[in-house]
Protein backbone atom coordinates (compact mmCIF):
# COMPACT_ATOMS: atom_id res chain seq x y z
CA UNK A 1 1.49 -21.10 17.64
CA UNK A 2 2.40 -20.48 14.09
CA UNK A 3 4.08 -17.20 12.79
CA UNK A 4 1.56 -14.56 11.69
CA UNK A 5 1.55 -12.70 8.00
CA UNK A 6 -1.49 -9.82 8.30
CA UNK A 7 -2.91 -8.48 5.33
CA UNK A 8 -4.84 -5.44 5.27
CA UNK A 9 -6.62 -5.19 1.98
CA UNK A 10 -7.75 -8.34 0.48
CA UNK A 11 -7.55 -7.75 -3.17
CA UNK A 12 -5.80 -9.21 -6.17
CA UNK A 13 -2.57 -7.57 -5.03
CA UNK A 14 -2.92 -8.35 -1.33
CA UNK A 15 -3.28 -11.90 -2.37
CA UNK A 16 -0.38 -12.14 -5.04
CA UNK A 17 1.69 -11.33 -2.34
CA UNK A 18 0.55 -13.18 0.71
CA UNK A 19 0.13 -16.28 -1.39
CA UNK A 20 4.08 -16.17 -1.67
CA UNK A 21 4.60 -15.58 1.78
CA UNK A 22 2.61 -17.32 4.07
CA UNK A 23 2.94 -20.73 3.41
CA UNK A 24 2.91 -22.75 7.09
CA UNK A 25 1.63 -19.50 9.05
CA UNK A 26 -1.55 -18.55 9.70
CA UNK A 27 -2.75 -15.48 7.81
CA UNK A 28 -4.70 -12.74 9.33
CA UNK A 29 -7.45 -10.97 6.73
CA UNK A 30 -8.49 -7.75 7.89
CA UNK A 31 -10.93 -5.81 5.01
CA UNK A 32 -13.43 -3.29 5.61
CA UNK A 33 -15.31 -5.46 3.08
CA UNK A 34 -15.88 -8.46 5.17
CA UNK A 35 -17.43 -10.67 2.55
CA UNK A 36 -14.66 -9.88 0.19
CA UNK A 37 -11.95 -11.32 2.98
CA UNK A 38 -14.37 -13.68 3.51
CA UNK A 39 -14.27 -14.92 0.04
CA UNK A 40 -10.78 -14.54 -0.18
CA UNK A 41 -10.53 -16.77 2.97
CA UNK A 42 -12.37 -19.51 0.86
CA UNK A 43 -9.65 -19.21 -2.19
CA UNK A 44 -6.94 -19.26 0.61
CA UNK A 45 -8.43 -22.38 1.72
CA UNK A 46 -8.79 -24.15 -1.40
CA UNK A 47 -4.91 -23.06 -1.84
CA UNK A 48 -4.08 -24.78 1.20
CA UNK A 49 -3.65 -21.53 3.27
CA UNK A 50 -4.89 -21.30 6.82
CA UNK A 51 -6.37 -17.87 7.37
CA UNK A 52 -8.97 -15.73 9.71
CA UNK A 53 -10.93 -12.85 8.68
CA UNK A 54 -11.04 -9.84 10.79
CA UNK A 55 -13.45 -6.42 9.58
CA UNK A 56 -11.00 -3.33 9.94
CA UNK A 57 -11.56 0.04 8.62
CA UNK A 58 -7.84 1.45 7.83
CA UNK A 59 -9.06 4.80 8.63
CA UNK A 60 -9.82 3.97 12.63
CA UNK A 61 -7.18 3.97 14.82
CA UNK A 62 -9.10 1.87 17.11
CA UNK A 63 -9.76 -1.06 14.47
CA UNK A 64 -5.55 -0.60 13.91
CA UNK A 65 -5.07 -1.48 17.56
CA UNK A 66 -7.78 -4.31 17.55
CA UNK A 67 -6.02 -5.95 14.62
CA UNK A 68 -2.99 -5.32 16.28
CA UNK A 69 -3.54 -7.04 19.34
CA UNK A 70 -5.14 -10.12 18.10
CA UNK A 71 -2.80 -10.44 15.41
CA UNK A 72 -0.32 -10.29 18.70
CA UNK A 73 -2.56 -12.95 20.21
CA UNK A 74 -2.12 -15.66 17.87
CA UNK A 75 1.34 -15.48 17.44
CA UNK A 76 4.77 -14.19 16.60
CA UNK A 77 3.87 -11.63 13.67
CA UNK A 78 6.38 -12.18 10.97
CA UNK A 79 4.98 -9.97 7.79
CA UNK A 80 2.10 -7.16 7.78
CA UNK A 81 1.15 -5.95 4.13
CA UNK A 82 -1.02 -3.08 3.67
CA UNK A 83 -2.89 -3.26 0.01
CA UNK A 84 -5.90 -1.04 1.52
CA UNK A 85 -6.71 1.98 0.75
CA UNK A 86 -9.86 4.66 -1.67
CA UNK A 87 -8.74 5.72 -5.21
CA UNK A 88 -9.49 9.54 -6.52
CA UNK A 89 -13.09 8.12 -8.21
CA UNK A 90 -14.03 6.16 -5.14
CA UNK A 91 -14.08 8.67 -2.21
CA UNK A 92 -13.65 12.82 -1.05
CA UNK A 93 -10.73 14.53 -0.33
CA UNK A 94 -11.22 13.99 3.32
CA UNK A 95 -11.58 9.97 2.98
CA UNK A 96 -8.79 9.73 0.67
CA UNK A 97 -6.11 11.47 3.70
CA UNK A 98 -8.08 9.71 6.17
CA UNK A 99 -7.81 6.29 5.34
CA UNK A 100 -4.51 6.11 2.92
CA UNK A 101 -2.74 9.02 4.46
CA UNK A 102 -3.92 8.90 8.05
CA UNK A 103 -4.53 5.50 8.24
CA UNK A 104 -1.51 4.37 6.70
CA UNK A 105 0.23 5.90 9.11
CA UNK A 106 -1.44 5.12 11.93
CA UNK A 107 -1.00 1.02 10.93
CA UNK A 108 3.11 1.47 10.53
CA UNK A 109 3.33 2.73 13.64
CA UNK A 110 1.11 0.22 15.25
CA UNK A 111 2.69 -2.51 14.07
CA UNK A 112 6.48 -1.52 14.98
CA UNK A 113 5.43 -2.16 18.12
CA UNK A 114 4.70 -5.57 17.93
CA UNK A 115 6.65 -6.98 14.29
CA UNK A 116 8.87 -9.89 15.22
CA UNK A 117 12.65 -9.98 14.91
CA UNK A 118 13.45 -10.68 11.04
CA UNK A 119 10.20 -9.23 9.96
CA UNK A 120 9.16 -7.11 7.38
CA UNK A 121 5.92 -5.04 5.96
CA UNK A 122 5.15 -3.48 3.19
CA UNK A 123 2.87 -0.90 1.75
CA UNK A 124 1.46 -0.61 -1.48
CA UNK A 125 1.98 2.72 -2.37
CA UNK A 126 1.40 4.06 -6.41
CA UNK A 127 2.78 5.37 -8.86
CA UNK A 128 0.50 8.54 -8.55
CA UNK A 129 3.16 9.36 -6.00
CA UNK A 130 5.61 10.02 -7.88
CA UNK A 131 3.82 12.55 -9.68
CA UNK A 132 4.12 15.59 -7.76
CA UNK A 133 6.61 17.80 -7.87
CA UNK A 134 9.23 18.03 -5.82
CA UNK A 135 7.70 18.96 -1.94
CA UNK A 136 9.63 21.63 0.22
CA UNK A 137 12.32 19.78 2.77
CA UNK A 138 9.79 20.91 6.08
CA UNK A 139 7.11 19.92 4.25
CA UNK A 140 8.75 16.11 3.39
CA UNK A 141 9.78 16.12 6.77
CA UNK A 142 6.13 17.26 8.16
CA UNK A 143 4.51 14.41 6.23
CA UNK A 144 7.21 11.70 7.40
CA UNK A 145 7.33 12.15 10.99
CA UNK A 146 4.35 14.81 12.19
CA UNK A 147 2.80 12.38 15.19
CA UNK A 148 -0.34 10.78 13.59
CA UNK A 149 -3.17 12.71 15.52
CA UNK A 150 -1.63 15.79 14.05
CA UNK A 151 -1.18 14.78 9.87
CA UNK A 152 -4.71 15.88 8.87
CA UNK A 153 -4.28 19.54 10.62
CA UNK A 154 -0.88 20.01 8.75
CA UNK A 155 -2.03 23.55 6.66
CA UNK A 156 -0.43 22.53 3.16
CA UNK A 157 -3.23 19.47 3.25
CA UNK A 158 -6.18 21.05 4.44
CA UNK A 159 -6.00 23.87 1.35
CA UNK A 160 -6.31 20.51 -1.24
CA UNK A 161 -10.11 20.36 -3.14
CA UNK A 162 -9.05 17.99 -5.68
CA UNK A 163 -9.11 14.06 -4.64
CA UNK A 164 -6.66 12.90 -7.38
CA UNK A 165 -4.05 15.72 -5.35
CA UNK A 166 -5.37 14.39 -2.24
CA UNK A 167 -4.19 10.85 -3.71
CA UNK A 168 -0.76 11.85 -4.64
CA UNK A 169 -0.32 13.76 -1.86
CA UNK A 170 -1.37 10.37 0.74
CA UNK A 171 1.46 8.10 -1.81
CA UNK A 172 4.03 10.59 -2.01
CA UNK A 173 3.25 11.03 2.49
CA UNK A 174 2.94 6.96 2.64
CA UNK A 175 6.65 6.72 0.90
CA UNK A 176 8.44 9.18 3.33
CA UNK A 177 6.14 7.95 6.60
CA UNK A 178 7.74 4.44 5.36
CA UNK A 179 11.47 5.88 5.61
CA UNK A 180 10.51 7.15 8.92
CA UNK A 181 9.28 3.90 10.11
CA UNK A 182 12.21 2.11 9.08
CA UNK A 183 14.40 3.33 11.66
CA UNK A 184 11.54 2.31 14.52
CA UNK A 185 11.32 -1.20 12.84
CA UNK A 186 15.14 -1.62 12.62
CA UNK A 187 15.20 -1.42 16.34
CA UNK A 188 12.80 -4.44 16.30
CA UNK A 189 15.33 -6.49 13.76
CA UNK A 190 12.77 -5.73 11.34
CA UNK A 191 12.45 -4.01 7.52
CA UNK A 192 9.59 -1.98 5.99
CA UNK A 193 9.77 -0.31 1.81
CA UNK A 194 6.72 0.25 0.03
CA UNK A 195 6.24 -0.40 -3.66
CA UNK A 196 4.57 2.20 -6.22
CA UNK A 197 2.51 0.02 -8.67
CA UNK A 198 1.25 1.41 -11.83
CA UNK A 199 -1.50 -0.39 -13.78
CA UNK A 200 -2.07 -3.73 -12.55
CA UNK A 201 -4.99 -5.75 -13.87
CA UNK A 202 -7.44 -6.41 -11.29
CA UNK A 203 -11.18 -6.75 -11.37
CA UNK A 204 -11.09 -2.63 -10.55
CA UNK A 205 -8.52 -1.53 -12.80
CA UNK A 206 -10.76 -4.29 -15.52
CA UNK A 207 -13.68 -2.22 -14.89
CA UNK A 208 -11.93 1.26 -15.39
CA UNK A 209 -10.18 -0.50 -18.84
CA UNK A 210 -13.96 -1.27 -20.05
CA UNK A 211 -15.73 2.42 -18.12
CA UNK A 212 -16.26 5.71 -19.78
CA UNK A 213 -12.46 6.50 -19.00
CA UNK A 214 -10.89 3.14 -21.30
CA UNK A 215 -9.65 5.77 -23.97
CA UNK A 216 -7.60 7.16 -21.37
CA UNK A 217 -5.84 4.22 -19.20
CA UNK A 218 -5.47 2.59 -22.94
CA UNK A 219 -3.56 5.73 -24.70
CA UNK A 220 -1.49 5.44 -21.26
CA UNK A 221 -0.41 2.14 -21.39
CA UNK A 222 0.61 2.09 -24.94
CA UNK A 223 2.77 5.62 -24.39
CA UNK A 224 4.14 3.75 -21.49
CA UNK A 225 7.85 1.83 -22.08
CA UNK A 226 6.40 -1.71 -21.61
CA UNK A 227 3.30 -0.51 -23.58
CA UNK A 228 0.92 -3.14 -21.41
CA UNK A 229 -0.13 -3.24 -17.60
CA UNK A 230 0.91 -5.44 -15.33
CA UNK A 231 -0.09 -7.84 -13.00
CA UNK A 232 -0.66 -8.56 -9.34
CA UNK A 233 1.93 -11.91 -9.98
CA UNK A 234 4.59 -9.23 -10.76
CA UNK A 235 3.79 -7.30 -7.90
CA UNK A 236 3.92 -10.22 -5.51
CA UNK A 237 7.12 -11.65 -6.96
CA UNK A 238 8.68 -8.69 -6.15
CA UNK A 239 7.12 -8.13 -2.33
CA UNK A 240 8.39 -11.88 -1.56
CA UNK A 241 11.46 -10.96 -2.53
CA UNK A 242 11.56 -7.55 -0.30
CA UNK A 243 9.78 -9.80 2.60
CA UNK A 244 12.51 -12.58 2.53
CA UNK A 245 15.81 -12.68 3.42
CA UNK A 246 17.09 -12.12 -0.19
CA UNK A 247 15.79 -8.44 0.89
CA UNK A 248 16.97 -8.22 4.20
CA UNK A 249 19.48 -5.38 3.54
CA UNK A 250 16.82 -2.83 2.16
CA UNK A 251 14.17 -1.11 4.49
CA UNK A 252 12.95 2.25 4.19
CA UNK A 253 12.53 1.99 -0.05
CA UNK A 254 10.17 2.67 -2.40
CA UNK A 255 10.44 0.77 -5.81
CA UNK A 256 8.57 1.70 -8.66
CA UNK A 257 7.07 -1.28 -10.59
CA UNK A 258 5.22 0.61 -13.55
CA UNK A 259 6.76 -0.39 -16.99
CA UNK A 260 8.32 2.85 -16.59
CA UNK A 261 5.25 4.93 -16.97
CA UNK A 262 6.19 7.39 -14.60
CA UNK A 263 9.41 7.95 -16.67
CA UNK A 264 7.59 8.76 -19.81
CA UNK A 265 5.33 10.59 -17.45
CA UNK A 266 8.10 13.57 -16.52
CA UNK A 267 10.44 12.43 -19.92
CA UNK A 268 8.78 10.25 -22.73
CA UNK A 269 5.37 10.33 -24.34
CA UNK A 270 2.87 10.86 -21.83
CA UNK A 271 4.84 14.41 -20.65
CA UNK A 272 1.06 15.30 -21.92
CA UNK A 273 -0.79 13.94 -18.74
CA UNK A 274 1.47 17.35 -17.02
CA UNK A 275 -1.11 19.17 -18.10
CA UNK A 276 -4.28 17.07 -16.55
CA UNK A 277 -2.40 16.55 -13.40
């Protein structure tokens, strides 16, 4: 039986990172697009990757535990990455806490359950997060470590209307439910961080950089410090190094990879997007 690397989310990201990972274990695809893993399988293959493709919606708790458990079944699970998740233009307030809020959640905790001794996951956060203000110490402790069933009732969520709030709100939760998790994964020998990306070319963020909104996300990226985006190599190059043993001594972090655009954001030239956000 090979060790086990499970990627939820199989996007440009997703497979940066796994692609740096997995080599000689058997990766598990879970997407609630199953011809996307599907495809992705077929790259995978071509890479010389062995991989399976499982349909999970990150918002159900019970496709978390069926993922889970065959994940379990085929081995010794070494790495889970979470790249899933519904942007601000994609889906409702409701979706957005459901799936990358609720669901986010929900996967952590499944998986310290059953991570292997020297493991590590990771969850791709955003830089969105780190765009609200500062929260209230009950209410940073409410969002890390309120039992699952009970995030979507806390009051402070249910008043948002806006899904970009909603967003930040399920990144800025998805950080501090990652410091929570750490100390249940460290009993397991295990570490968990989650990384914030900024703008990372992928075929969605291509579409937004050609869409009615270009002016925007282009005016952004040349305010920001690096003055380009980046891409899903960077990401990944980072996450292996998190997920190895070069990163062993770091669990329960959040690293912003960005080109420092959320320092210009609250400092530098794009202080303006305050005002929008």
């Amino acid at each position: 039986m090979k060790e086990i690397v499970v990627l939820v989310g199989s996007g440009s990201i997703g497979l940066a990172i796994v692609r740096r990972i997995a080599t000689g274990k058997h990766i598990v695809l879970a997407d609630y697009n199953e011809a996307q893993a599907q495809r992705a399988a077929a790259l995978l293959a071509d890479a010389g990757f062995e991989s399976s493709v499982v349909k999970c919606n990150l918002g159900s708790r019970e496709d978390i535990y069926h993922l889970r458990d065959l994940a379990a079944s085929l081995g010794a699970v070494k790495y889970m990455v979470c790249a899933a998740g519904v942007s601000p233009s994609q889906a409702s307030v409701e979706e957005i806490l459901r799936v990358d809020l609720y669901g986010t959640s929900v996967l952590l905790e499944a998986f310290s359950e059953i991570i292997a001794d020297g493991g590590s996951g990771l969850i791709i956060s955003s830089q969105s997060g780190h765009r609200l203000p500062a929260l209230s110490p009950a209410q940073n402790e409410a969002l890390a470590t309120t039992p699952t069933e009970q995030l979507l009732s806390l009051p402070f969520l249910t008043t948002i209307t806006d899904t970009l709030k909603a967003y930040q709100y399920a990144k800025r939760q998805n950080v501090l439910r990652v410091m929570y998790e750490a100390t249940r994964w460290g009993k397991r020998g295990a570490t968990v961080n989650s990384l914030s990306p900024g703008i990372i070319i992928t075929p969605l963020a291509n579409d937004e950089l050609h869409g009615p909104r270009k002016e925007g996300y282009l005016k952004m990226i040349a305010a920001s410090p690096a003055q380009r985006a980046g891409t899903p190599d960077e990401v990944g190059e980072l996450a292996a190094f998190l997920m190895s043993s070069r990163g062993a001594f770091i669990s329960g972090a959040d690293i912003l990879i960005d080109g420092g655009t959320t320092a210009s954001y609250w400092y530098g030239d794009l202080q303006y997007l305050k005002a929008t956000h």
